[in-house]
Protein backbone atom coordinates (compact mmCIF):
# COMPACT_ATOMS: atom_id res chain seq x y z
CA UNK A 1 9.78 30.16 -5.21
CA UNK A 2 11.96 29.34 -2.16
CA UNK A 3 14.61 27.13 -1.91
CA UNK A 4 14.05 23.69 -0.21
CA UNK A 5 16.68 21.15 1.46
CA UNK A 6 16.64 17.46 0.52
CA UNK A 7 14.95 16.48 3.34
CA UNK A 8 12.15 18.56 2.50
CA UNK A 9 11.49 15.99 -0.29
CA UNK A 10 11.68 12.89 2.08
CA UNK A 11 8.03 13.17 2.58
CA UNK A 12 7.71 12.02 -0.33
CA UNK A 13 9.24 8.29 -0.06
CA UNK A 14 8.26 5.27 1.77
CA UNK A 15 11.51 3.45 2.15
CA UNK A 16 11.96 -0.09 3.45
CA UNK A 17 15.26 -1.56 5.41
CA UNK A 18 17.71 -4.35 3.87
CA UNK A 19 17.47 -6.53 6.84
CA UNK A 20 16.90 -7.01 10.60
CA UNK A 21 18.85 -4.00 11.93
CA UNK A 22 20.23 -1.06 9.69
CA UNK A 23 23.27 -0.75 8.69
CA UNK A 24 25.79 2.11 8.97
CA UNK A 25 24.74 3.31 5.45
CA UNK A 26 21.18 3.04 5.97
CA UNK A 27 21.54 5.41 9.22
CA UNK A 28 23.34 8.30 7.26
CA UNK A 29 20.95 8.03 4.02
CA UNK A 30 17.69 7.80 6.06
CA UNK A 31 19.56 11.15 8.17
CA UNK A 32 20.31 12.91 5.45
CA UNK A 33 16.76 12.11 3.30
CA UNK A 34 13.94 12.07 6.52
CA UNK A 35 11.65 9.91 5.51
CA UNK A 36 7.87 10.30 6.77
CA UNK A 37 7.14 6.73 6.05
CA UNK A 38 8.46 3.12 6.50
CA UNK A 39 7.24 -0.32 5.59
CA UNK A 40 8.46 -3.47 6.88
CA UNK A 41 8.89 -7.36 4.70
CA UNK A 42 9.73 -10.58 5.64
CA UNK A 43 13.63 -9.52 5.72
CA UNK A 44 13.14 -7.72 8.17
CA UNK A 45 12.34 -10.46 10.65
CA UNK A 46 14.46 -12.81 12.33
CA UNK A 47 13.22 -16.51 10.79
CA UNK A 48 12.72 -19.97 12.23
CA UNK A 49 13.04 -18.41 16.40
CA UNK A 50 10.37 -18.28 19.12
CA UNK A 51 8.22 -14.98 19.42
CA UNK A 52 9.74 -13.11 22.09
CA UNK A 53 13.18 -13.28 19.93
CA UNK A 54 12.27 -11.71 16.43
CA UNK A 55 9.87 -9.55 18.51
CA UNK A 56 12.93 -7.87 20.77
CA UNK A 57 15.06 -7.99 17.39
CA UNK A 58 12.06 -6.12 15.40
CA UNK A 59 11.39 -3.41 18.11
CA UNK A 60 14.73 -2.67 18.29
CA UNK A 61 14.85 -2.23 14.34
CA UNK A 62 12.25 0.14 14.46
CA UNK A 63 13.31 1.97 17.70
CA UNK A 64 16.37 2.43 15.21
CA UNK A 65 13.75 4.39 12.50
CA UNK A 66 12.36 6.09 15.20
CA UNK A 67 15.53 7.12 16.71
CA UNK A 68 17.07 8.33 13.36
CA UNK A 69 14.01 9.89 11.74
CA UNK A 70 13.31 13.64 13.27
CA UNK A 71 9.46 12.95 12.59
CA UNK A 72 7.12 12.95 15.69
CA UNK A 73 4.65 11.09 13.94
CA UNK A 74 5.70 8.05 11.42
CA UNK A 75 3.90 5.93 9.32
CA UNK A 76 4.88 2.35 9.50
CA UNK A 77 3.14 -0.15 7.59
CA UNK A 78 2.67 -3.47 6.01
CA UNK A 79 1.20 -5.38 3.39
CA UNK A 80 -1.09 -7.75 4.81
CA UNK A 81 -3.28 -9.13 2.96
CA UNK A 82 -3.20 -13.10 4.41
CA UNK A 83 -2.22 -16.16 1.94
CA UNK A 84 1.53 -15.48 1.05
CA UNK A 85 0.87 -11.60 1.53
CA UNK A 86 1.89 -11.75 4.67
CA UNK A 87 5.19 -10.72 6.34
CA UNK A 88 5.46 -11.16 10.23
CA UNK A 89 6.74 -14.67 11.35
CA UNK A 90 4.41 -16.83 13.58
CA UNK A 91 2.59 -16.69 16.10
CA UNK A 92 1.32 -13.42 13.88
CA UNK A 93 -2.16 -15.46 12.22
CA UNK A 94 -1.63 -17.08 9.00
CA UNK A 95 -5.35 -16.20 7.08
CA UNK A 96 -6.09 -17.68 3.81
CA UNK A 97 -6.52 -14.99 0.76
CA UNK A 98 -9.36 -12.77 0.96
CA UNK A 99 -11.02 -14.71 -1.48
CA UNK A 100 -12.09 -17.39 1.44
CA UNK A 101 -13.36 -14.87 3.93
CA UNK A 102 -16.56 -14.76 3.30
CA UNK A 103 -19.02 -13.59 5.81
CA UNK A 104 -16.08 -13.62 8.15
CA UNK A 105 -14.03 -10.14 6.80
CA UNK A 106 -15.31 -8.27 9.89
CA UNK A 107 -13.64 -10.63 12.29
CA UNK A 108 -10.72 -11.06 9.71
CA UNK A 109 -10.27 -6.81 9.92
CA UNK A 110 -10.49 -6.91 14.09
CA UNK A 111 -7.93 -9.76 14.58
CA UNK A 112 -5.81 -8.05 11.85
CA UNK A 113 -5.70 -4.76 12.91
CA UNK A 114 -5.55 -5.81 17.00
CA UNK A 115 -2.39 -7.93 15.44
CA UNK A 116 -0.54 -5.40 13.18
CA UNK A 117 -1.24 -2.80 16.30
CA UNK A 118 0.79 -4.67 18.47
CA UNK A 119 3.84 -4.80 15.98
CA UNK A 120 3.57 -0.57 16.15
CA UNK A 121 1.71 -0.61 12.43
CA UNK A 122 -0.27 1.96 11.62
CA UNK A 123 -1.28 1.40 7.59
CA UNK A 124 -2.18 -1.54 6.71
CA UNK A 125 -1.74 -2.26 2.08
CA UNK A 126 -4.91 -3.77 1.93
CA UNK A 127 -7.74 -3.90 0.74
CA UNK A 128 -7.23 -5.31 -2.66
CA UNK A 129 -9.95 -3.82 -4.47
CA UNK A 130 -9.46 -5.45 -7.74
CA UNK A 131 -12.42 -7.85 -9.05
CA UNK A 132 -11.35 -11.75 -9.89
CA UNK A 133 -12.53 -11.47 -13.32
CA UNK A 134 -9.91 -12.60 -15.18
CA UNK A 135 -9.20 -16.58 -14.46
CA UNK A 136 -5.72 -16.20 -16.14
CA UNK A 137 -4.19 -13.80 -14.07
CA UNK A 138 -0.85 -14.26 -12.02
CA UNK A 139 -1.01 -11.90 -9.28
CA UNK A 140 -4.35 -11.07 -8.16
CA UNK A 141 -6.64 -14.09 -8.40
CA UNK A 142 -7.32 -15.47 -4.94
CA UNK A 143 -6.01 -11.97 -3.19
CA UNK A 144 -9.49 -10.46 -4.54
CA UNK A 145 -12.42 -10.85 -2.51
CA UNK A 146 -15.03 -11.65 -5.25
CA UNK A 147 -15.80 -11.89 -9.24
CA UNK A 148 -18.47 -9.07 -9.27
CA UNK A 149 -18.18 -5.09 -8.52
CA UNK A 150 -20.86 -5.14 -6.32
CA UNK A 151 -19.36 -8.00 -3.62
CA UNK A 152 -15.83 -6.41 -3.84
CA UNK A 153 -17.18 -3.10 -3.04
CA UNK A 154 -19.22 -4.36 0.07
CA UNK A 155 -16.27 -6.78 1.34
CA UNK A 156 -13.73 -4.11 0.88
CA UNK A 157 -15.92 -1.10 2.35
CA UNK A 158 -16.27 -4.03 5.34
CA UNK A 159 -12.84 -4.35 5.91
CA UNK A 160 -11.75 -0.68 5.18
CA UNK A 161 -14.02 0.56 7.78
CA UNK A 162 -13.12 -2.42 10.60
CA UNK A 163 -9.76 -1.13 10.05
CA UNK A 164 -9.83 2.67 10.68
CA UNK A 165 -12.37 1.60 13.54
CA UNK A 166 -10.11 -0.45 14.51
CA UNK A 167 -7.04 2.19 14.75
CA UNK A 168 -5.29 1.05 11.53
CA UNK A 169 -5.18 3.23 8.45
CA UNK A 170 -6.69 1.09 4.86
CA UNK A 171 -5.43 1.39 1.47
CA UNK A 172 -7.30 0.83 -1.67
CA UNK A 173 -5.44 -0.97 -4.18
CA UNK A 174 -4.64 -1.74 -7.11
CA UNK A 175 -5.71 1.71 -8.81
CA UNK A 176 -7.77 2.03 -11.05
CA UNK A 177 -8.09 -2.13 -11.29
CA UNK A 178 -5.34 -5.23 -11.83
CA UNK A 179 -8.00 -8.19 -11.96
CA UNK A 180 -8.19 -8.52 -15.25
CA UNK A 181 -4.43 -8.14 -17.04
CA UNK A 182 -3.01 -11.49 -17.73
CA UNK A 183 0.99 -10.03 -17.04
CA UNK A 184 2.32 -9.53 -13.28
CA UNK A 185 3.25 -6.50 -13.12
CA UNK A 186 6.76 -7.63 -10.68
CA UNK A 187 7.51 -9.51 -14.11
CA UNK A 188 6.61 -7.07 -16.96
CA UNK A 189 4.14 -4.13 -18.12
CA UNK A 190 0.59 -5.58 -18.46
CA UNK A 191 -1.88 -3.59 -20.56
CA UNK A 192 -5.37 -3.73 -20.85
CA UNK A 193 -7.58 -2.10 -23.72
CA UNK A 194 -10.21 -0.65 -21.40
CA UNK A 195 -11.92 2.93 -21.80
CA UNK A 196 -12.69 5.14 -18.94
CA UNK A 197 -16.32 3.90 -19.79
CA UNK A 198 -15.27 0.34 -19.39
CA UNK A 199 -13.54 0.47 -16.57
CA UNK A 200 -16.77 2.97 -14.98
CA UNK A 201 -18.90 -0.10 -15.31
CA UNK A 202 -16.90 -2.56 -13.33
CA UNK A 203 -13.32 -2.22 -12.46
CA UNK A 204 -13.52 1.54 -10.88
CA UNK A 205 -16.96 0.33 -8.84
CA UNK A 206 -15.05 -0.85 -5.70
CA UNK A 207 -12.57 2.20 -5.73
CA UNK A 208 -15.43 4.94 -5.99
CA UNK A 209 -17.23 2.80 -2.68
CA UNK A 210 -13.76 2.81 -0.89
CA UNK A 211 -13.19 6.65 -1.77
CA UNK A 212 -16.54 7.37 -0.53
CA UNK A 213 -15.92 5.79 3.10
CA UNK A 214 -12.84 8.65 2.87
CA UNK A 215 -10.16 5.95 2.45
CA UNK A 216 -6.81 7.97 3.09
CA UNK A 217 -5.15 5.59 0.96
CA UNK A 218 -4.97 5.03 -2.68
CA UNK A 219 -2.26 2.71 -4.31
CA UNK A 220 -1.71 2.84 -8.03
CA UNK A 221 -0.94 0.07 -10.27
CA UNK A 222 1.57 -0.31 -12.80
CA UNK A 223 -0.47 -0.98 -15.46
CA UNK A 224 -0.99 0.84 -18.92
CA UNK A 225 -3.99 1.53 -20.72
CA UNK A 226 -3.13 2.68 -24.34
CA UNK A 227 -6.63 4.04 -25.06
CA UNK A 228 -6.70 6.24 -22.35
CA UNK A 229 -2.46 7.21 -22.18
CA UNK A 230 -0.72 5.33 -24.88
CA UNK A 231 2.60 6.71 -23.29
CA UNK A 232 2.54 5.87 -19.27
CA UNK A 233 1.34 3.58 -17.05
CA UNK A 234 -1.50 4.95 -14.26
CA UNK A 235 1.56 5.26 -11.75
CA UNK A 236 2.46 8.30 -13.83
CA UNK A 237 -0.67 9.47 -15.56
CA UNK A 238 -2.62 12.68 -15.16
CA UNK A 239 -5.24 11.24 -16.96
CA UNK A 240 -5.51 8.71 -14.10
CA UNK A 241 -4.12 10.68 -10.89
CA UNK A 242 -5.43 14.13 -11.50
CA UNK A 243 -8.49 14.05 -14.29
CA UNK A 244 -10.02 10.49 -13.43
CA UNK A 245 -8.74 9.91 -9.78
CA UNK A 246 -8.93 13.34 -7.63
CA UNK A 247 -11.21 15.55 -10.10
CA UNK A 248 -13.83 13.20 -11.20
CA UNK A 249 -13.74 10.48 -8.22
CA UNK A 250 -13.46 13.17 -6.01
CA UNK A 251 -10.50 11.66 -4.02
CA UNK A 252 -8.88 13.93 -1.43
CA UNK A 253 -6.73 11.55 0.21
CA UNK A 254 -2.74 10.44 -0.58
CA UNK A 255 -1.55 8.43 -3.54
CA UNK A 256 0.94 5.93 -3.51
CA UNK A 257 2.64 4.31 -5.90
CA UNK A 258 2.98 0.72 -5.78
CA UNK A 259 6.72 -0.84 -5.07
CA UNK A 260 9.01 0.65 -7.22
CA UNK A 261 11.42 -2.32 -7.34
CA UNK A 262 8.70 -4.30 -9.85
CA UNK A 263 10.28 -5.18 -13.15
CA UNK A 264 7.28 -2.83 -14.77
CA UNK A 265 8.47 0.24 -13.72
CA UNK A 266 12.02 -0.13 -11.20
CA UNK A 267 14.26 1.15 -13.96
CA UNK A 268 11.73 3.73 -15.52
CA UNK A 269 11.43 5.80 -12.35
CA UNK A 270 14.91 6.42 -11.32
CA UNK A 271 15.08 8.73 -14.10
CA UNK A 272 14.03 12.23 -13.62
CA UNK A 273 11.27 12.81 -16.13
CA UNK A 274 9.26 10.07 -15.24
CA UNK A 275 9.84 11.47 -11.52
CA UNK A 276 8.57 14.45 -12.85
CA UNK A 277 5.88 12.98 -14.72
CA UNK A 278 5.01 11.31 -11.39
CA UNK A 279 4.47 13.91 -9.13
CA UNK A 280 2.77 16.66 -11.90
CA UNK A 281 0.40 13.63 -12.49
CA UNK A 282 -0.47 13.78 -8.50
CA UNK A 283 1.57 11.02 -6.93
CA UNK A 284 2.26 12.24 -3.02
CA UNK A 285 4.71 9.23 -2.02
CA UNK A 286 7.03 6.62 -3.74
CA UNK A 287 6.82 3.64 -2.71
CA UNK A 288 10.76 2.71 -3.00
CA UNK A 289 10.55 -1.16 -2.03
CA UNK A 290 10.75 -4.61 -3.38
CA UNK A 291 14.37 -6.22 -4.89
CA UNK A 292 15.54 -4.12 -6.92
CA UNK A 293 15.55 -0.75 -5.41
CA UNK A 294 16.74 0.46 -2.13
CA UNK A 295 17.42 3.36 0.22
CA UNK A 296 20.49 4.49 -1.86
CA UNK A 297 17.91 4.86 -5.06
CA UNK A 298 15.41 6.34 -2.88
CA UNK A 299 18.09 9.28 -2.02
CA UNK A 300 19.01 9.67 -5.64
CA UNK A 301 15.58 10.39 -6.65
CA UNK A 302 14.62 12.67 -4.02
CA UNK A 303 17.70 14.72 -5.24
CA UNK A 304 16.63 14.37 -8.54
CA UNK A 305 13.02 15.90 -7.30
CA UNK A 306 14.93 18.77 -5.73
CA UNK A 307 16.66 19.49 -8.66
CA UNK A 308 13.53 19.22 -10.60
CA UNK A 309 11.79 21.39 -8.21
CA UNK A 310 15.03 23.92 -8.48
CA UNK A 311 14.14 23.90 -12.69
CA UNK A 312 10.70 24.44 -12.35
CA UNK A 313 9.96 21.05 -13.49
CA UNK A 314 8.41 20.78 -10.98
CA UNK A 315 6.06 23.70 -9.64
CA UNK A 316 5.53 24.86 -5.98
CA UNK A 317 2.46 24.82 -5.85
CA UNK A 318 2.17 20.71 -6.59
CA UNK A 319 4.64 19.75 -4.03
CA UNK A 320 2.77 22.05 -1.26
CA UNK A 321 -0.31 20.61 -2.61
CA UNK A 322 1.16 17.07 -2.35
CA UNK A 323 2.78 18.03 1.29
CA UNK A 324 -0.31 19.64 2.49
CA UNK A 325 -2.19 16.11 1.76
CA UNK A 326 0.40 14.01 3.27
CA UNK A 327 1.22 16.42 6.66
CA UNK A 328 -2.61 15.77 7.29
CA UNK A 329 -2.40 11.72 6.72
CA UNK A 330 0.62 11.35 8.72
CA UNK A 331 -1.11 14.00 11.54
CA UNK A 332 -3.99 11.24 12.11
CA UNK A 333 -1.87 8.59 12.52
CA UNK A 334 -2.11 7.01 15.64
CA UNK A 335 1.70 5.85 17.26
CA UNK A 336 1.73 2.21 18.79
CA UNK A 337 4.25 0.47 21.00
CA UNK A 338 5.61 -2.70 20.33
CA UNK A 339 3.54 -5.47 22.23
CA UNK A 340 3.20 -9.10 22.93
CA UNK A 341 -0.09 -10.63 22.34
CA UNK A 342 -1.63 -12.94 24.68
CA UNK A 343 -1.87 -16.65 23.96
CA UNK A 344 -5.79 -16.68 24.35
CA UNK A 345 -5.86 -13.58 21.70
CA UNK A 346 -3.93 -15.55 19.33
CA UNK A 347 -5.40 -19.02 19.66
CA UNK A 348 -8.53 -17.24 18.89
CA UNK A 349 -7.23 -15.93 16.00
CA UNK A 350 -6.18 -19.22 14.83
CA UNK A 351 -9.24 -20.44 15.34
CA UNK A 352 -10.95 -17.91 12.95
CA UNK A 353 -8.40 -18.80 10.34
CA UNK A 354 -8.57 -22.30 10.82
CA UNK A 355 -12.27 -22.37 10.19
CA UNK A 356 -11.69 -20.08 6.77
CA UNK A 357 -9.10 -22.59 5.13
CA UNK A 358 -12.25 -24.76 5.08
CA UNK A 359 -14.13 -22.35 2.72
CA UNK A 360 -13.97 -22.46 -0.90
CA UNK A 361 -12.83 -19.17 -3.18
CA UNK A 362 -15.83 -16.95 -3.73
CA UNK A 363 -18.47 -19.86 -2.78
CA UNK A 364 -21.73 -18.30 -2.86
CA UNK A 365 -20.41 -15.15 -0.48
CA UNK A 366 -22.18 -12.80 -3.13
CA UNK A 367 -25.24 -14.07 -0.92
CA UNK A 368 -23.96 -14.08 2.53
CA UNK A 369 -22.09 -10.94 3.22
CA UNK A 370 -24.24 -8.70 5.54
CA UNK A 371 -26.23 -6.27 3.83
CA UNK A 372 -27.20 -8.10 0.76
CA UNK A 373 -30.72 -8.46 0.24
């Protein structure tokens, strides 16, 4: 078993920067830990000034990445979902939820992906392929595209596959299924009493047609299910990951955890065994975003990995395993300058999303999707 430097262990964290330029701090941490992948939030776009500004001030932040990160390829990436799940100041198109897209989530995916492509994204966190089954919940509701496994599973196969046509890599989330829990998971721990055979019947549905597209992307949620692991959420289950996800669901792609920084799980995962428990479940990357978590954490648990590697908590074979899966993601990635869009490609766009606000949720778009009968 052969020794391995930090950075060999930065392939295994998305990080995120504090603001719109990195500070002296964030240069030597994101040195010293390589990261292969970065995502990008609101903070890290200059507010309330005209496009060509926080454009200028954005490329430059990630010409900064770029610059410090000794990765020829990079995976940059936002979530963009439309309604509030949406980071990039205006003129970037301001969609409604997914929930009002109706037979329009073709044309949603092209003017998404032609839009993120100009900001040099390459992975898009969408889509959300959780079912709106559950009117009480807090976090999903409107961000779902339907109330039934089988619409989900079409709209989210649509968009998926506009996407990687498109140039821009999908992720299926929230693994294996957040419509239902009645807790957000930024707040708290939400749990749900399903069986494997429960959630076969409806909440899996939309994940298996995503998987079988060869989505690249799988994000977990941090949600426990005590019938299935009474002792850890899906973010660090091998009942979910390995057994359920990759063996029966036949998966081959990369798992991601979703942001670390939520109140379910920021304070759980800085600590080595559930690091541990992580990556021997089959997580690839840590997602270390959101408030309260940062690069400095990120760094901390990488060494943490290293030492659990070191231990043989870890083995070699599932961090080359978990390497092998994410060298060949970040391989297909295609790299994108920053660019402006025109003024006719965005009125368009506008257009499109002006048109959607006018929809109600879910109205009757079990019907109209293409290829219902």
């Amino acid at each position: 078993m052969g020794s391995r430097k930090l950075s060999d262990f930065g392939k295994n964290f998305l990080v995120e920067p504090s603001g719109i330029q990195l500070t002296d701090d964030e240069l030597r941490l994101l040195d010293k830990l390589q990261p292969v992948a970065i995502m990008f939030r609101k903070r890290n776009f200059l507010q309330e000034t005209d496009y060509d500004t926080w454009l200028a001030a954005y490329e430059k932040l990630l010409g900064q990445c770029r610059k410090v990160l000794n990765h020829e390829k990079l995976m940059i990436s936002l979530d963009h979902e439309g309604g509030r799940v949406v980071r990039p100041p205006l003129p970037i198109t301001r969609f409604p939820y997914a929930a009002f897209w109706g037979v329009d989530v073709a044309n949603v995916a092209q003017a998404m992906a032609q839009e993120l492509k100009s900001l040099g994204v390459n992975v898009n966190f969408a889509p959300v392929a959780d079912i709106h089954s559950n009117p009480e919940n807090p976090v999903i509701n409107e961000r779902a595209f339907g109330t039934t496994a089988e619409y989900v599973s079409r709209a989210a196969v649509t968009f998926a596959e506009v996407l990687k046509k498109n140039g821009i890599a999908p992720c299926a989330k929230h693994f294996p299924g957040h419509g239902d829990t009645k807790i957000d998971s930024h707040y708290g721990t939400p749990v749900l009493e399903f069986t494997f055979n429960e959630l076969k019947k409806r909440e899996l549905i939309p994940f298996q047609a995503l998987i079988d597209i060869n989505v690249p992307l799988v994000m977990t949620a941090h949600i426990t299910f005590p019938k299935i692991d009474p002792k850890n959420s899906a973010t660090l289950s091998k009942e979910f990951l390995t057994y359920l996800l990759r063996e029966e669901m036949n998966f081959k792609g990369v798992v991601i955890a979703d942001a670390l920084g939520m109140a379910a799980t920021a304070n759980l995962i800085k600590q080595k065994e559930n690091i541990v428990k992580a990556i021997n479940a089959g997580l690839d990357i840590f997602l270390v975003a959101g408030d309260n978590i940062n690069l400095a954490d990120a760094t901390k648990m990488a060494e943490l990995l290293q030492n659990a590697y070191e231990s043989r908590e870890v083995s070699e074979s599932a961090i080359d395993k978990s390497h092998e899966r994410i060298d060949k993601f970040i391989n297909a990635l295609p790299q994108y300058p920053v660019t402006k869009l025109d003024n006719n490609t965005l009125a368009e766009h506008k257009r499109l999303a002006d048109k959607l606000f006018n929809n109600k949720p879910w109205s009757n778009f079990e019907l109209s999707l293409p290829g219902f009968e």
